[in-house]
C-alpha atoms as a PDB file:
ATOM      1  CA  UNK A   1      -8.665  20.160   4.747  1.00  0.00           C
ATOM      2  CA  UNK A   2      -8.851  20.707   0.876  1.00  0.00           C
ATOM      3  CA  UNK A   3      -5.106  20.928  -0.177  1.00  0.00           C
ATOM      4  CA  UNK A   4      -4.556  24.267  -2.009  1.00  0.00           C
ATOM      5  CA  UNK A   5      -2.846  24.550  -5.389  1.00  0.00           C
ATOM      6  CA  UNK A   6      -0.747  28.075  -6.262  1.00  0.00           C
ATOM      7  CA  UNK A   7      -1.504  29.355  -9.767  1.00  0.00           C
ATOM      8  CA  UNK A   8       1.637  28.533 -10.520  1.00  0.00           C
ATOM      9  CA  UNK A   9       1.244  24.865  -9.747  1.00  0.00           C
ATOM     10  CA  UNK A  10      -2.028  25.323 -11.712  1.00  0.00           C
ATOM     11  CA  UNK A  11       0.059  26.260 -14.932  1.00  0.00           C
ATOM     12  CA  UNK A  12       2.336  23.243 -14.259  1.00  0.00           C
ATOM     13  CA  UNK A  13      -0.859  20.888 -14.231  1.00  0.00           C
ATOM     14  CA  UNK A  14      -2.206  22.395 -17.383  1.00  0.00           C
ATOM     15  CA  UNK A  15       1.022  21.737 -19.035  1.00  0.00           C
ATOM     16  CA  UNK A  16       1.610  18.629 -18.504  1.00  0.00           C
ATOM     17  CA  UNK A  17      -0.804  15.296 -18.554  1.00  0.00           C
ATOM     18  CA  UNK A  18      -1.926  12.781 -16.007  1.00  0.00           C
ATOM     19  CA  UNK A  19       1.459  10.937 -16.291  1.00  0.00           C
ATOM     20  CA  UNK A  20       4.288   9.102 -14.359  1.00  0.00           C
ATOM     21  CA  UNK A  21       7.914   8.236 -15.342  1.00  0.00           C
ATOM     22  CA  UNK A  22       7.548   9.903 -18.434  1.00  0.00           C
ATOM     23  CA  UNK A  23       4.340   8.283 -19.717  1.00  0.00           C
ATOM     24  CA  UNK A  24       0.873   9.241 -19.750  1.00  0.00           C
ATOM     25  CA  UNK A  25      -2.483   8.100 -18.583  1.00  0.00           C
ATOM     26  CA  UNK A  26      -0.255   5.768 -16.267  1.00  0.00           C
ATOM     27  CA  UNK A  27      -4.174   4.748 -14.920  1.00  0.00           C
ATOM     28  CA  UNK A  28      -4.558   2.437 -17.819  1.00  0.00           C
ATOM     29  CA  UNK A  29      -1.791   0.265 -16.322  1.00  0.00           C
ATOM     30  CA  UNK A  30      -3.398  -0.241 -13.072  1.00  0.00           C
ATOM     31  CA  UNK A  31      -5.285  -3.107 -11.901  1.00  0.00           C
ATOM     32  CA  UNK A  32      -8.248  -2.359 -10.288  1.00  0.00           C
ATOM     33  CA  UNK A  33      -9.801  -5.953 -10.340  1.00  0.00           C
ATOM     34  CA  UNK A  34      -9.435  -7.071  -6.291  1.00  0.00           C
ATOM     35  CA  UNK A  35      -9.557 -10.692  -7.420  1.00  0.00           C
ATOM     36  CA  UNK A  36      -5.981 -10.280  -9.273  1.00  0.00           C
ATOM     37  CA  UNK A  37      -4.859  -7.529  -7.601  1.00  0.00           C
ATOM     38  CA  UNK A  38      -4.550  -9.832  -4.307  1.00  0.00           C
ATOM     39  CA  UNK A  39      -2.124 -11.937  -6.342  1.00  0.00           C
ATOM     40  CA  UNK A  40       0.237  -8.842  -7.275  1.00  0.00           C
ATOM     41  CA  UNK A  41      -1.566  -8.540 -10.730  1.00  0.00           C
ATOM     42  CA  UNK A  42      -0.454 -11.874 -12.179  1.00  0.00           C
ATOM     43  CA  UNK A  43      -3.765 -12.271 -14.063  1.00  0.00           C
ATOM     44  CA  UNK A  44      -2.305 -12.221 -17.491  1.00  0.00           C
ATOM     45  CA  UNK A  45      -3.183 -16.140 -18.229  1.00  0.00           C
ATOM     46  CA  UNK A  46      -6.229 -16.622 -15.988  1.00  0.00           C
ATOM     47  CA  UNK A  47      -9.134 -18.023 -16.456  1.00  0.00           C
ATOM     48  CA  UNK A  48     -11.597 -18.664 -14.280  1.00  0.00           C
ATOM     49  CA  UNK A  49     -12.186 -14.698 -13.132  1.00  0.00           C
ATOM     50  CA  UNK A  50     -12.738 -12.767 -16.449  1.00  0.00           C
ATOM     51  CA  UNK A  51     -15.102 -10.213 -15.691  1.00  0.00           C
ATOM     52  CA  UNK A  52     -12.755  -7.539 -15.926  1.00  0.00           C
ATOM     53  CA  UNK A  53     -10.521  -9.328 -19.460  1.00  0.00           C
ATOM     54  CA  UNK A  54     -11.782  -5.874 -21.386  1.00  0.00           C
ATOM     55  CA  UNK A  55      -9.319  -4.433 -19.403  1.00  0.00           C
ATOM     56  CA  UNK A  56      -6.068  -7.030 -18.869  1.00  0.00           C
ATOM     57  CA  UNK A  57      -6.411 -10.288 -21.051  1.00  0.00           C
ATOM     58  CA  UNK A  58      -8.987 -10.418 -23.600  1.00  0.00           C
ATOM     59  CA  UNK A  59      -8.393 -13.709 -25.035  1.00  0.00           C
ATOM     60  CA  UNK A  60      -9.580 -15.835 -21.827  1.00  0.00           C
ATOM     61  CA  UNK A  61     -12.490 -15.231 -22.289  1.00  0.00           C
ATOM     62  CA  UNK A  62     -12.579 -17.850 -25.000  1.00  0.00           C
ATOM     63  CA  UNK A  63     -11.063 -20.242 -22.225  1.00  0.00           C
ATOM     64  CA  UNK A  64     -13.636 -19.438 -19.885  1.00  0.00           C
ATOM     65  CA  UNK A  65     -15.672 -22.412 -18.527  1.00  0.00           C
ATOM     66  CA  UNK A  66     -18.740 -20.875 -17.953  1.00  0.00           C
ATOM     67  CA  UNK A  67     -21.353 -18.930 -20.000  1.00  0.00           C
ATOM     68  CA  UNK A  68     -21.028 -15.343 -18.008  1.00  0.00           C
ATOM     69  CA  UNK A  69     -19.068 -13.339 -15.766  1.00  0.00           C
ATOM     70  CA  UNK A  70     -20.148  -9.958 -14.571  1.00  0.00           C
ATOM     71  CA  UNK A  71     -18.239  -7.682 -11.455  1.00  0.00           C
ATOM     72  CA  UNK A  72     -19.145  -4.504  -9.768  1.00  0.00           C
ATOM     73  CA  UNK A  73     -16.147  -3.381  -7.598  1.00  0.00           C
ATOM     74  CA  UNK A  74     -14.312  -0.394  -5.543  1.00  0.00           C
ATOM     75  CA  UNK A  75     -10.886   0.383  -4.907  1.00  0.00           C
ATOM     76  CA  UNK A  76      -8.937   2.914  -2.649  1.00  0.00           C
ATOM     77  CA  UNK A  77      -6.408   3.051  -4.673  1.00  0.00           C
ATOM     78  CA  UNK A  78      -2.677   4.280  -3.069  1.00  0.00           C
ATOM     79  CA  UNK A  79      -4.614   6.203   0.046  1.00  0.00           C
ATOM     80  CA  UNK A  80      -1.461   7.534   1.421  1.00  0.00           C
ATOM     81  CA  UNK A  81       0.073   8.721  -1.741  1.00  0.00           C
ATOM     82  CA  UNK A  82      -2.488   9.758  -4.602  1.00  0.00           C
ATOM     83  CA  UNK A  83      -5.402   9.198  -2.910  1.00  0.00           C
ATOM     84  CA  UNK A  84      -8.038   7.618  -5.757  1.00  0.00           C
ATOM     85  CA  UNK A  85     -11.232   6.320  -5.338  1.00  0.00           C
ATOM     86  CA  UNK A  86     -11.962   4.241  -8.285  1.00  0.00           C
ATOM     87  CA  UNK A  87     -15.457   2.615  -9.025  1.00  0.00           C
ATOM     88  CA  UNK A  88     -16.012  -0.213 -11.836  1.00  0.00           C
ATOM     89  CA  UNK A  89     -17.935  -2.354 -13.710  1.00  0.00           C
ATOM     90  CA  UNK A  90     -17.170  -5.202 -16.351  1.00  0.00           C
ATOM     91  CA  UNK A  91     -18.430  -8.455 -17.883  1.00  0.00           C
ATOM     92  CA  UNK A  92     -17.837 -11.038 -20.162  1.00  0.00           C
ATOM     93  CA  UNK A  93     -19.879 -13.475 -22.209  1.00  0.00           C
ATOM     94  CA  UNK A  94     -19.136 -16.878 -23.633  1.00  0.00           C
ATOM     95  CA  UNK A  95     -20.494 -17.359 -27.373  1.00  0.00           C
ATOM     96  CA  UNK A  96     -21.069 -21.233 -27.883  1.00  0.00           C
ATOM     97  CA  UNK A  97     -17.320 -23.022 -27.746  1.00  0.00           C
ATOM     98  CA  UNK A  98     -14.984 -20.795 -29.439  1.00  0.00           C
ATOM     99  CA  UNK A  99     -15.858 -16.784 -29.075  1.00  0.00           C
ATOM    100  CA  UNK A 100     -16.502 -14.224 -26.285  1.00  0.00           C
ATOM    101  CA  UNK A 101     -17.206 -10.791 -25.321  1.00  0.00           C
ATOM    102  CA  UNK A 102     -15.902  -8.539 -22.634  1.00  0.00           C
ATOM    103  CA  UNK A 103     -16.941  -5.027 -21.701  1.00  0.00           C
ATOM    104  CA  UNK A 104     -16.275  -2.525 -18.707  1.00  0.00           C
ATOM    105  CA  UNK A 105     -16.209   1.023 -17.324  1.00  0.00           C
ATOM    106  CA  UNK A 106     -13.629   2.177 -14.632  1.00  0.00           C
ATOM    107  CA  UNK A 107     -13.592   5.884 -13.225  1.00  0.00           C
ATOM    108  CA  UNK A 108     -11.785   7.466 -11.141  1.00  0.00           C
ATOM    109  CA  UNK A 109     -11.688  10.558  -8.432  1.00  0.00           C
ATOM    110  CA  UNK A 110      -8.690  12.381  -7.276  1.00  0.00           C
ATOM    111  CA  UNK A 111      -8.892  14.482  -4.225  1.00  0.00           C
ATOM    112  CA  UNK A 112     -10.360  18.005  -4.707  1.00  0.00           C
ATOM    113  CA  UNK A 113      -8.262  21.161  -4.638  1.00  0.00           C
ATOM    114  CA  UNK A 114      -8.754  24.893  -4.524  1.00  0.00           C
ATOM    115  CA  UNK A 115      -8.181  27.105  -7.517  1.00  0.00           C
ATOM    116  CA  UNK A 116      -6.441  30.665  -6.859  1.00  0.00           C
ATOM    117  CA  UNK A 117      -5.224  32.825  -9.413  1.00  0.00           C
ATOM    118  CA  UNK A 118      -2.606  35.305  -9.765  1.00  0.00           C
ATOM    119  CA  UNK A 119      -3.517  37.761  -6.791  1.00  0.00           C
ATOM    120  CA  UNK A 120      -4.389  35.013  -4.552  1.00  0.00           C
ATOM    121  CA  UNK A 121      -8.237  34.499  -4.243  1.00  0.00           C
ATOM    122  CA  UNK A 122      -9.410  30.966  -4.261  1.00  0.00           C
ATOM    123  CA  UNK A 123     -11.921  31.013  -7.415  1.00  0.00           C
ATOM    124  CA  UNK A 124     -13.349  27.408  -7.043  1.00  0.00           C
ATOM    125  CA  UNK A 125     -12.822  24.111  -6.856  1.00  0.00           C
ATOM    126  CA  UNK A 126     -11.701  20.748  -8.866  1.00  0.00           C
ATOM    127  CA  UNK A 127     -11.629  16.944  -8.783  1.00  0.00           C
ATOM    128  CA  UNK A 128      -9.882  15.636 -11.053  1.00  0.00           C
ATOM    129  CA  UNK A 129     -11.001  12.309 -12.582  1.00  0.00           C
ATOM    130  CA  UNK A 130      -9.948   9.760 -14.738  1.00  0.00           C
ATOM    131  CA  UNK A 131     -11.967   7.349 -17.070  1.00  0.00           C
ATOM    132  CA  UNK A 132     -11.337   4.080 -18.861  1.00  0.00           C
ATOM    133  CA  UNK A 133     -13.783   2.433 -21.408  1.00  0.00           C
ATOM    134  CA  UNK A 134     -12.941  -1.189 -22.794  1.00  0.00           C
ATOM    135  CA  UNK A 135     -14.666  -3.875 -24.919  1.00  0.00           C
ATOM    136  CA  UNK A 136     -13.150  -6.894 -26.156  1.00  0.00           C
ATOM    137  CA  UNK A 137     -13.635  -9.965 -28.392  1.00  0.00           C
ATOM    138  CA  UNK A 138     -12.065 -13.191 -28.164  1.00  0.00           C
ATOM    139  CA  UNK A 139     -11.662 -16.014 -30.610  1.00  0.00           C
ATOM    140  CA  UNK A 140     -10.871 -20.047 -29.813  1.00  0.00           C
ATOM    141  CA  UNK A 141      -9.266 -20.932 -33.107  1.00  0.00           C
ATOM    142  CA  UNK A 142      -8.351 -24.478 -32.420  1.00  0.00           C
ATOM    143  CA  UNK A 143      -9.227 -25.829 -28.993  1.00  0.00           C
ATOM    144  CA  UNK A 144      -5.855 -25.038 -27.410  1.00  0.00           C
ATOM    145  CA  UNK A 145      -5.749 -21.767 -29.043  1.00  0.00           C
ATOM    146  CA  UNK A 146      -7.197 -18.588 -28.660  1.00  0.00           C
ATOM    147  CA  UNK A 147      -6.951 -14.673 -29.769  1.00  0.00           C
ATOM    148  CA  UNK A 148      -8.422 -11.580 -28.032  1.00  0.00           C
ATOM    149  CA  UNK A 149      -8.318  -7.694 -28.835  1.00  0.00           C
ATOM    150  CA  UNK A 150      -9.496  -5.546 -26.734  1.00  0.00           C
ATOM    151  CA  UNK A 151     -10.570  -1.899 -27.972  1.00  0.00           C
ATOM    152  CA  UNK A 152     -10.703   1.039 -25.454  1.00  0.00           C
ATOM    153  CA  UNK A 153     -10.762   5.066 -24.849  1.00  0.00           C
ATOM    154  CA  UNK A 154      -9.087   6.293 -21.682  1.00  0.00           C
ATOM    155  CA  UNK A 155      -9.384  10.174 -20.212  1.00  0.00           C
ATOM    156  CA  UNK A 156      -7.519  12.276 -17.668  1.00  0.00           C
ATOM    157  CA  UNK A 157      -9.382  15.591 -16.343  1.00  0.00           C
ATOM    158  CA  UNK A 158      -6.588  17.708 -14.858  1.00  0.00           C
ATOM    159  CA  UNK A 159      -8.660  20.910 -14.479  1.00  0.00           C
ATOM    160  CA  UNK A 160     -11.840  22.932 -15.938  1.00  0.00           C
ATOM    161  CA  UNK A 161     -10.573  22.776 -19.236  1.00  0.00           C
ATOM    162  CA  UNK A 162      -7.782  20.760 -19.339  1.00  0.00           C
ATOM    163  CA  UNK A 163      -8.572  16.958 -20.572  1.00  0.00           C
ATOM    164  CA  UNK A 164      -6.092  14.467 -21.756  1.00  0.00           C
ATOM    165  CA  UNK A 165      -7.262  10.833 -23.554  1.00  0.00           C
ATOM    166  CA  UNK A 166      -6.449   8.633 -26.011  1.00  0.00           C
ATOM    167  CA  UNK A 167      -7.722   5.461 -27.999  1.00  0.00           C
ATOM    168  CA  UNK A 168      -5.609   2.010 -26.631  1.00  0.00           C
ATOM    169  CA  UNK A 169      -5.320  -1.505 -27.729  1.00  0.00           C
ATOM    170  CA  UNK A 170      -4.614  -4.770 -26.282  1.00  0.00           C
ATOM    171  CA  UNK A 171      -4.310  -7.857 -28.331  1.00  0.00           C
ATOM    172  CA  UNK A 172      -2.954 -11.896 -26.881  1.00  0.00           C
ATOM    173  CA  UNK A 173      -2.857 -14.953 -27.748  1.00  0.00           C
ATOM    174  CA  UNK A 174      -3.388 -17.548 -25.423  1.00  0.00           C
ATOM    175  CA  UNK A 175      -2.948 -21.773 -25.540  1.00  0.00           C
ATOM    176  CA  UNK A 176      -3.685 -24.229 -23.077  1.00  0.00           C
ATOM    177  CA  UNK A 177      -1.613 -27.265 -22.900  1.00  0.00           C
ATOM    178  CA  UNK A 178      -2.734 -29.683 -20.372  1.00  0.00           C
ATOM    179  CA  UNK A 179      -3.957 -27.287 -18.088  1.00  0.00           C
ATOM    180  CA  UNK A 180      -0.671 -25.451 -18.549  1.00  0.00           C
ATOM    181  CA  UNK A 181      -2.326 -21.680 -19.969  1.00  0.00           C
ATOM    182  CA  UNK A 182       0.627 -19.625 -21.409  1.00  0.00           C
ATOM    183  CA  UNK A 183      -0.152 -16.279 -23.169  1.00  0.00           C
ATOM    184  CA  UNK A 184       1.501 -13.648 -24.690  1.00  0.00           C
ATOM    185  CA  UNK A 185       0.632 -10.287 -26.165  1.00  0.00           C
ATOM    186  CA  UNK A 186       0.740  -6.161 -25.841  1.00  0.00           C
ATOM    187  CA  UNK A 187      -1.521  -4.460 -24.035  1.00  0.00           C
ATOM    188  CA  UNK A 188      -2.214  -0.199 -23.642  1.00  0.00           C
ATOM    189  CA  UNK A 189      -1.134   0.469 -27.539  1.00  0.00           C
ATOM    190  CA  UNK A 190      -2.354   4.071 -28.750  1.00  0.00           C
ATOM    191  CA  UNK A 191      -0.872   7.373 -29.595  1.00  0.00           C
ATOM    192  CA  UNK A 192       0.591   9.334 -27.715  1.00  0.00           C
ATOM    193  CA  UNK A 193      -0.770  12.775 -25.894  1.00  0.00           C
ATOM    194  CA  UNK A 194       0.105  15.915 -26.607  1.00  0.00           C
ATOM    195  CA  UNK A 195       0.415  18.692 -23.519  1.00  0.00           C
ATOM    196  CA  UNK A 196      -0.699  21.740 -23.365  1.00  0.00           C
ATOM    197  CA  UNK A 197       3.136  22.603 -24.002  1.00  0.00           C
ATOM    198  CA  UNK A 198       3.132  20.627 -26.979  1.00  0.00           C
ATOM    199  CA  UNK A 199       5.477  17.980 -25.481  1.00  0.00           C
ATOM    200  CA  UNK A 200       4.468  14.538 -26.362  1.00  0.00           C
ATOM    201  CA  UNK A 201       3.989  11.599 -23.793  1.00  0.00           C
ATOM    202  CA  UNK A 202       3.655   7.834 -24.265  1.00  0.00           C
ATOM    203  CA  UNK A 203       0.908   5.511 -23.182  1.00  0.00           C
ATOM    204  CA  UNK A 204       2.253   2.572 -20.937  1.00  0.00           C
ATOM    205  CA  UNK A 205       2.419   0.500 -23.428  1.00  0.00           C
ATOM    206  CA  UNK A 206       4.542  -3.083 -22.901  1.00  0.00           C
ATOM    207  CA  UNK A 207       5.008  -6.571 -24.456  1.00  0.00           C
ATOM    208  CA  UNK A 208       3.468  -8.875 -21.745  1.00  0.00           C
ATOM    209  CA  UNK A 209       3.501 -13.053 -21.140  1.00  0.00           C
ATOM    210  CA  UNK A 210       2.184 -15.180 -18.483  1.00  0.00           C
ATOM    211  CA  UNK A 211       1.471 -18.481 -17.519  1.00  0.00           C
ATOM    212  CA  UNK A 212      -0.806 -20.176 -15.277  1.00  0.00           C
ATOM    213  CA  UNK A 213      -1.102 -23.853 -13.553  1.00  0.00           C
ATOM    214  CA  UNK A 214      -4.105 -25.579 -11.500  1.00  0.00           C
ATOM    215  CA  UNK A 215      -2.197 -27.744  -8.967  1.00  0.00           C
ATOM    216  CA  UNK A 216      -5.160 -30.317  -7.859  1.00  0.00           C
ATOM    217  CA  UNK A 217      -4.829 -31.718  -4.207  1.00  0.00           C
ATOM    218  CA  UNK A 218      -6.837 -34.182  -1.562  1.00  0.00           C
ATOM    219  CA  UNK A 219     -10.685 -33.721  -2.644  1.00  0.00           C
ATOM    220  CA  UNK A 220     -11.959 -30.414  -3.091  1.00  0.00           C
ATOM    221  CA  UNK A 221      -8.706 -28.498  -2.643  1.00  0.00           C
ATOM    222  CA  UNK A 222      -6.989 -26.543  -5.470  1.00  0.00           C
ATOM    223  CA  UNK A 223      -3.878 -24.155  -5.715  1.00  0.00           C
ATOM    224  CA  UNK A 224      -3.633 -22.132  -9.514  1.00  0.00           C
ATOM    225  CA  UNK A 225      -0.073 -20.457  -9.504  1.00  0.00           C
ATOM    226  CA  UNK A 226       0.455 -17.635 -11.752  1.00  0.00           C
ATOM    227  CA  UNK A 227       3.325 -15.452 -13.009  1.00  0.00           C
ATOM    228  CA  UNK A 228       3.359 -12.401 -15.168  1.00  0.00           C
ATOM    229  CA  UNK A 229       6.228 -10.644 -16.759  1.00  0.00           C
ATOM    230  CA  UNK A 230       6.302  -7.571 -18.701  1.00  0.00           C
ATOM    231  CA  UNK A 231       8.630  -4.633 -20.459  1.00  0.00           C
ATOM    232  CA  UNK A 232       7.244  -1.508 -21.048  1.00  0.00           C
ATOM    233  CA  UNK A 233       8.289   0.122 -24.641  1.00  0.00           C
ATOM    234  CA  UNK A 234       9.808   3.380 -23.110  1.00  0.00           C
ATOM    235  CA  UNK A 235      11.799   1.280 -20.696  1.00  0.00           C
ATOM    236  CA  UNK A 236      11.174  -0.319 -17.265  1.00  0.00           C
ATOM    237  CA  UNK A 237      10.532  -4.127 -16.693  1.00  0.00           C
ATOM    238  CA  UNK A 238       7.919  -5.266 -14.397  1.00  0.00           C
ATOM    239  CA  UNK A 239       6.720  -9.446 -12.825  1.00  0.00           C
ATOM    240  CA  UNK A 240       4.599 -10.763 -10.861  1.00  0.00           C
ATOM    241  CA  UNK A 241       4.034 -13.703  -9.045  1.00  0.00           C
ATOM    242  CA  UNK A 242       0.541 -14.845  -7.424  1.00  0.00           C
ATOM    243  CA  UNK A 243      -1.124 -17.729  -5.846  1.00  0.00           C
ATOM    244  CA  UNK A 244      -4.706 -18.533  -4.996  1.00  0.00           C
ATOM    245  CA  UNK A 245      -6.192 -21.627  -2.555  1.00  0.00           C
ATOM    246  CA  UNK A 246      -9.484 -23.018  -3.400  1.00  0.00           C
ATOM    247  CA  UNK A 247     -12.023 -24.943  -1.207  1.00  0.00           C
ATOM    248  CA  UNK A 248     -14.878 -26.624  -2.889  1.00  0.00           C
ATOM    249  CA  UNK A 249     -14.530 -23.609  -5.094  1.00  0.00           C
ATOM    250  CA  UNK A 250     -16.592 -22.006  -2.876  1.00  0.00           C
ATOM    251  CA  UNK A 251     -13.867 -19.774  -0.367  1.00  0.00           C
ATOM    252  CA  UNK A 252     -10.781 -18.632  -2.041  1.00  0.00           C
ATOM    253  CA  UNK A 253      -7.309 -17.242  -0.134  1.00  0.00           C
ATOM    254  CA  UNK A 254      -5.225 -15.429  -2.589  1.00  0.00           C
ATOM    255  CA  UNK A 255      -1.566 -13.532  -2.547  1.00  0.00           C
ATOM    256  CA  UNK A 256       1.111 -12.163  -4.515  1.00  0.00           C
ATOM    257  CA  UNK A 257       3.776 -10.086  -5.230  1.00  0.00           C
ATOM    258  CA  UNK A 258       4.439  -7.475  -7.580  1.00  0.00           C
ATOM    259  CA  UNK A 259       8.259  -6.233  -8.720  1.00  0.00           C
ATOM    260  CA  UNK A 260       7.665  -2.981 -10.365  1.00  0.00           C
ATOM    261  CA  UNK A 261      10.929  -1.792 -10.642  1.00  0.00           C
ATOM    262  CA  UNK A 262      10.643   1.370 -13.270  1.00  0.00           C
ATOM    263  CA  UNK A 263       7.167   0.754 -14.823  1.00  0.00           C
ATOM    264  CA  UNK A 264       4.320   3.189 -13.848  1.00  0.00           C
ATOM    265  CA  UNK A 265       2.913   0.701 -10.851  1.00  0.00           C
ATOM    266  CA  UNK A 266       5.322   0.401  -8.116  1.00  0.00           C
ATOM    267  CA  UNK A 267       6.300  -2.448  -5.957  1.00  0.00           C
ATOM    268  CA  UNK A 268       4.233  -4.326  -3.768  1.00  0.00           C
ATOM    269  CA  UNK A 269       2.980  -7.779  -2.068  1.00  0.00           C
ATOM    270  CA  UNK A 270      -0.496  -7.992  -1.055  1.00  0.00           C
ATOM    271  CA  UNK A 271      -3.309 -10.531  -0.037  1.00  0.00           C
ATOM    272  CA  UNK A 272      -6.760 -11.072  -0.305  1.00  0.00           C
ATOM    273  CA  UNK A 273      -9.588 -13.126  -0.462  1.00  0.00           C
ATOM    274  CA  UNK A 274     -13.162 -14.407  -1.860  1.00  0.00           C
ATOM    275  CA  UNK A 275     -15.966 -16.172  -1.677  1.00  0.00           C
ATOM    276  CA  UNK A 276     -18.706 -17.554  -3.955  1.00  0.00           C
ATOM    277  CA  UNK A 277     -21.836 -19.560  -3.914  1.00  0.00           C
ATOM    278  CA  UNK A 278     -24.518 -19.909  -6.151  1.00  0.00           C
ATOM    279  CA  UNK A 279     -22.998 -18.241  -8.611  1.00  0.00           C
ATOM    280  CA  UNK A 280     -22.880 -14.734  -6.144  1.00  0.00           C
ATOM    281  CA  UNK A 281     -19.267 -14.245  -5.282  1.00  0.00           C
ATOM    282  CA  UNK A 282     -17.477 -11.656  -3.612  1.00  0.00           C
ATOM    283  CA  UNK A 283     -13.535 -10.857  -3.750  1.00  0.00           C
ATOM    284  CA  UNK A 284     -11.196  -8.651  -1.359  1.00  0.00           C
ATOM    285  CA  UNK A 285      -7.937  -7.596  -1.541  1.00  0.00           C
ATOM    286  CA  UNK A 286      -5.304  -5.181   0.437  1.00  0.00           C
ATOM    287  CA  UNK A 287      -1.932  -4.790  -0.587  1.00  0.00           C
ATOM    288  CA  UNK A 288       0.794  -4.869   2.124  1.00  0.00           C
ATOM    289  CA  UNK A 289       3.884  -3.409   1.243  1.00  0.00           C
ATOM    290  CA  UNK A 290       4.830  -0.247   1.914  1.00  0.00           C
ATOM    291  CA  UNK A 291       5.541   1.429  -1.705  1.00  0.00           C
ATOM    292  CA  UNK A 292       3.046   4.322  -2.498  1.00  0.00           C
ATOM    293  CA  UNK A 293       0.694   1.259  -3.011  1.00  0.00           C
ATOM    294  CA  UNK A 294       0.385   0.827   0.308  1.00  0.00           C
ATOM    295  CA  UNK A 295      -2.870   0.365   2.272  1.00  0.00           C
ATOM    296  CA  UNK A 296      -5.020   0.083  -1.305  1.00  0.00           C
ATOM    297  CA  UNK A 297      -7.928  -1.635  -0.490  1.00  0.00           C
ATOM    298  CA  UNK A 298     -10.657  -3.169  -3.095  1.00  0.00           C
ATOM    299  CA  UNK A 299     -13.431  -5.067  -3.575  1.00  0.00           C
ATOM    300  CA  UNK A 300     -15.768  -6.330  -5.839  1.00  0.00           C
ATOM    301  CA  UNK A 301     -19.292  -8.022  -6.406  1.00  0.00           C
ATOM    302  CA  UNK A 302     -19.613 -10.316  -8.954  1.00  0.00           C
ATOM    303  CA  UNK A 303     -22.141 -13.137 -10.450  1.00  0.00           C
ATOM    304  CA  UNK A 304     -21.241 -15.527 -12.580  1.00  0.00           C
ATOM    305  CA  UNK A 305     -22.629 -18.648 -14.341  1.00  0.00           C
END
């Protein structure tokens, strides 16, 4: 059953933008890549997945070992709370030794609601739906450091009519010191929006780090620990801590946890899992907890080379 909206809920949503905790477009904080959301979101100095970097961490793709990596993926994202089915694509491409390029597309659908006005007739129907668009470059300056900006546009549709966006940034730096990868940066920079009230709300924007280490073991066995920290600007401090197993690097068995304390994602430990061979790979993850994330689901297909 469609869940029906009162006009004067519909003036509420027209005043005020897709936001939570204060800050808008909270979407743009999200991960929606099921290889690093299985590991709580600590993604922030990885690697060897950066498909999706025009959306998290644009410098590794400078660090990346191959030549490509492209992902297709689908996420149920909070199914007992918001309720948003988000679709995606994204790539990156290495450039010789020392640059690379990242691009990607997320959107988003909430569930649909009735529209009734004044008197009480139902007049139509809305979705509404959210959009991200990203591209990124990164630069290896020396070979243990590198640089990445990412460039993007992100949009909220609340109702016929009513549309929130705004341009964002990202921008890290990134070294790797004996397999050690450290990185720091900011990530979700842009102006703020404007309601239809004329109050102003703040992107998500936060100061981010995170380090990464491969921890090599009998013959074809491998364990990469990760941990991200990061505080937003309008308050609210968020980590994350995430582990992934690797056989032959063919099957992968991944999990994390995520302390979200006041930032726009909440809390939440989850687990997941992928596999990959020649060059196809495929990635799952569910998250376990049970914070509004609970019971999101994704999942991606992805090539790489």
């Amino acid at each position: 059953m469609k869940k029906i909206y009162t006009y004067i809920l519909s003036l509420v949503a027209s005043a005020v933008p897709f936001a939570a905790f204060g800050q808008a477009l909270p979407f743009v904080a999200a991960d929606f890549n099921p290889a690093s959301l299985s590991k709580g979101g600590a993604s922030y100095a990885d690697v060897s997945d950066v498909a999706y970097s025009a959306f998290d961490a644009p410098a590794s793709a400078a660090f990346y070992e191959g030549s490509m990596d492209v992902s297709a993926g689908f996420v149920s994202w909070q199914p007992t709370a918001v309720n948003t089915t988000v679709i995606n694509a994204a790539g990156a491409y290495k450039i010789g030794e020392s640059f690379g390029i990242s691009a990607g597309v997320s959107y988003g659908k909430n569930p649909q609601y009735d529209i009734i006005d004044a008197i009480g007739n139902v007049t139509g129907a809305f979705s509404p739906v959210q959009m991200q668009l990203g591209a990124g470059f990164s630069w290896r300056i020396i070979p243990d450091l590198a640089l990445g900006v990412n460039v993007g546009y992100a949009k909220s549709d609340l109702a016929e009519g009513v549309s929130y966006g705004s341009v964002l940034a990202d921008v890290q730096v990134m070294t790797d010191i004996d397999g050690l990868k450290v990185s720091a940066g900011v990530a979700d920079l842009g102006s703020a929006v404007t309601s239809a009230s004329g109050d102003k709300f703040s992107l998500p924007a936060s100061f981010r780090v995170g380090a990464s280490y491969p921890l090599a073991f009998a013959q074809k066995q491998k364990l990469e620990m990760e941990l991200d920290a990061g505080y937003y600007f309008t308050g609210g401090f968020a980590a994350a801590v995430g582990a992934s197993y690797a056989f032959d690097d063919m099957v992968f068995v991944r999990a994390g946890y995520r302390y979200g304390g006041k930032s726009v994602i909440p809390s939440y430990a989850s687990v997941g899992a992928g596999v990959r061979f020649a060059g196809v790979k495929v990635d799952l993850a569910y998250v376990v907890s049970s914070s509004p994330m609970a019971n999101t689901l994704g999942v991606s297909l992805g090539y790489s080379f």
